[in-house]
Protein backbone atom coordinates (compact mmCIF):
# COMPACT_ATOMS: atom_id res chain seq x y z
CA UNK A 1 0.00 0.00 0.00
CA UNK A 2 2.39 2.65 1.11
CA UNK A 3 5.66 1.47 -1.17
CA UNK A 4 7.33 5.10 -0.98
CA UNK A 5 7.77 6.35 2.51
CA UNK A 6 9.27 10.07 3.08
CA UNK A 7 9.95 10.28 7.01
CA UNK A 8 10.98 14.43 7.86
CA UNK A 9 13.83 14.22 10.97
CA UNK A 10 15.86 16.59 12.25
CA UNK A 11 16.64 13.93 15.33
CA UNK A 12 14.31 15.19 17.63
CA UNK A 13 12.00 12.77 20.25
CA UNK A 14 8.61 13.86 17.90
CA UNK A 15 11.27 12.27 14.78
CA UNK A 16 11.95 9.60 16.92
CA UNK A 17 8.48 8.64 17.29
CA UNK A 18 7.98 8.86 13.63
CA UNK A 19 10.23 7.28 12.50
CA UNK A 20 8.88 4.22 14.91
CA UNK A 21 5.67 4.85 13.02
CA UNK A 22 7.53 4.63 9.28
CA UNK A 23 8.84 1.63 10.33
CA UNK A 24 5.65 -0.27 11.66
CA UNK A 25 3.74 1.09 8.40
CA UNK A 26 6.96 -0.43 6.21
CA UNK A 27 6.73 -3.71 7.56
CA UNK A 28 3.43 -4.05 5.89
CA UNK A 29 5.13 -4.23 2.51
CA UNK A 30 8.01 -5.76 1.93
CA UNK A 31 8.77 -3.59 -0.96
CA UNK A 32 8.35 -0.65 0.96
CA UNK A 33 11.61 1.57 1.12
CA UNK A 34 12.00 4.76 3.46
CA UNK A 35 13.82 8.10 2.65
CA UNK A 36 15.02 10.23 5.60
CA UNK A 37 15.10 13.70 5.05
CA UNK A 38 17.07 16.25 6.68
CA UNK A 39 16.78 20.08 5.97
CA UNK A 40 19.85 22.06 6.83
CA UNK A 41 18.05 25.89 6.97
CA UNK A 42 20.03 29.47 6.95
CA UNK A 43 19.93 29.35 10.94
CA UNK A 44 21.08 25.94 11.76
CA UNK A 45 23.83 26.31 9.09
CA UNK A 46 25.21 29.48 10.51
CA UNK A 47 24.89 28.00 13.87
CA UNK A 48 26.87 25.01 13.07
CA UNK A 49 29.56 26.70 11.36
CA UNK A 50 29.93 28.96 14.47
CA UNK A 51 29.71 25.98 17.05
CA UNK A 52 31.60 23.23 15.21
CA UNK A 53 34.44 24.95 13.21
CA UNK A 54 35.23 22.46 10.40
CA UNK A 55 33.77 21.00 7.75
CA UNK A 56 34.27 17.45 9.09
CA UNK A 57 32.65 18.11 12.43
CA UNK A 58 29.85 20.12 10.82
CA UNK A 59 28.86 16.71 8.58
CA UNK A 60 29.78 14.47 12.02
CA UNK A 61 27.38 16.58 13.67
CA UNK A 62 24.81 15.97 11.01
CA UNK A 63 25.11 12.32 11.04
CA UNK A 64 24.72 12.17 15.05
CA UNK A 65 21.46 14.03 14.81
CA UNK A 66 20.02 11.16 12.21
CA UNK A 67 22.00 8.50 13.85
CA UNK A 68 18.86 7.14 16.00
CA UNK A 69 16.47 7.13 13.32
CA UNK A 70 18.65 5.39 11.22
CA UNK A 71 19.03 2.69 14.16
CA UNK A 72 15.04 2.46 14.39
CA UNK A 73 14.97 1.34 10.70
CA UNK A 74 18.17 -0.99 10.68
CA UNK A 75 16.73 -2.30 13.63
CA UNK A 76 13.41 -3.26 11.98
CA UNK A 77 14.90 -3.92 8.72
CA UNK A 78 13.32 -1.61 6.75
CA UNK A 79 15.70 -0.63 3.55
CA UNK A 80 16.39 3.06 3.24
CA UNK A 81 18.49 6.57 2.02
CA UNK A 82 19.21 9.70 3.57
CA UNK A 83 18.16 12.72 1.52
CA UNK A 84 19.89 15.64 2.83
CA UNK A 85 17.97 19.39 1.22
CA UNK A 86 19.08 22.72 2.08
CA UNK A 87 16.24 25.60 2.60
CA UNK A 88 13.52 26.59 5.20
CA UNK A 89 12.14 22.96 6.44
CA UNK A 90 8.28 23.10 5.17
CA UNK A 91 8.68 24.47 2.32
CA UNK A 92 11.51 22.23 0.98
CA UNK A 93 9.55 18.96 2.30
CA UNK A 94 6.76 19.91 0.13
CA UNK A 95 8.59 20.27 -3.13
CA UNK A 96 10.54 17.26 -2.87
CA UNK A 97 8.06 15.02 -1.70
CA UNK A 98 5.67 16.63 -4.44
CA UNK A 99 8.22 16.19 -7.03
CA UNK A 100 9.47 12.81 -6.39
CA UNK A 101 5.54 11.09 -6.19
CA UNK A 102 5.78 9.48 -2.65
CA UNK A 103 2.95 7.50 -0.97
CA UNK A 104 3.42 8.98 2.37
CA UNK A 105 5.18 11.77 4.38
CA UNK A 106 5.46 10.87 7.97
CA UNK A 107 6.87 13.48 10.13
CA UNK A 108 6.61 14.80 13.55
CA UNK A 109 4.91 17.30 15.28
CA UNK A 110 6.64 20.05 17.19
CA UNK A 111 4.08 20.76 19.68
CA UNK A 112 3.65 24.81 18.79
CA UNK A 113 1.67 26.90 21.42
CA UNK A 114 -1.46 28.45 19.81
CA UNK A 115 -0.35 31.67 19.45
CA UNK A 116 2.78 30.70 17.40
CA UNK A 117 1.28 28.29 15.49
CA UNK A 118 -1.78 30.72 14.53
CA UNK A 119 1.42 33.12 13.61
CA UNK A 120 4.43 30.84 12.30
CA UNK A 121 2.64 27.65 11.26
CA UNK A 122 4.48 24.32 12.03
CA UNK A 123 6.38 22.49 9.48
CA UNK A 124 4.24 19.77 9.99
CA UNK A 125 1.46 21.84 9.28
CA UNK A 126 2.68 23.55 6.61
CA UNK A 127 4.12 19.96 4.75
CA UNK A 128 0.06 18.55 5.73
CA UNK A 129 -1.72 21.63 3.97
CA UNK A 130 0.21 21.38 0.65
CA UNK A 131 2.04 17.94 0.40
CA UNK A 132 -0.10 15.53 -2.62
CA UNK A 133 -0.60 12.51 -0.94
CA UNK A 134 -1.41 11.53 2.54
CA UNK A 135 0.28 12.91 5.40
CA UNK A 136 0.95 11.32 8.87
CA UNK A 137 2.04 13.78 11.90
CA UNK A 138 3.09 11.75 14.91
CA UNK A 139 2.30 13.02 18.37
């Protein structure tokens, strides 16, 4: 049913938890295959240049933060690929999940307050309103 799986991480708990989700919904197929993907944006680029220095440590630093998730898929044997986009987070979700026809985004939710999510709008919100095909935001 759901062959193409995009899972959204950044490494956080709500990604965690996702990515648990991916996995239980790839089982179902065996054909199923998962992309992780992992959007570096203008602030946490600048930040890691200023906190890690190097090149090297910048990219180590990037494969720590999608280290778990990658465990949580090994772990249930679920094939995948990291897909690593540069932009704001929603917006470059959208297009390449749009672009490259998958079955289902599964990503987490940040847990906004009201007032900035009535302002800001979550990623997850954002990737739910204009993403083509269903959408799964884990609590």
């Amino acid at each position: 049913m759901f062959k193409r799986i995009l899972l959204a991480s950044d490494g956080s708990e709500h990604a965690m938890r996702a990515a648990e989700k991916a996995s239980f919904i790839a089982k179902v197929d065996e054909k199923a295959k998962v992309t992780i993907v992992y959007v570096i944006d203008g602030a946490t680029s600048k930040t890691d240049v200023l906190s890690e220095g190097s090149k090297e440590a910048i990219e180590e630093k990037r494969k720590r933060r999608l280290q778990n998730t990658e465990e949580v898929l090994a772990k249930n044997e679920i094939p995948y690929e990291i897909e690593v986009l540069r932009g704001e987070p929603g917006p470059s979700i959208v297009k390449y999940a749009n672009e490259n026809s998958y079955d289902l985004v599964v990503i987490g939710s940040r847990g906004l307050n009201t007032f900035q999510e009535m302002v800001l709008g979550s990623v997850s919100h954002k990737v739910a309103k204009r993403v083509h095909c269903p959408v799964m935001i884990v609590k």
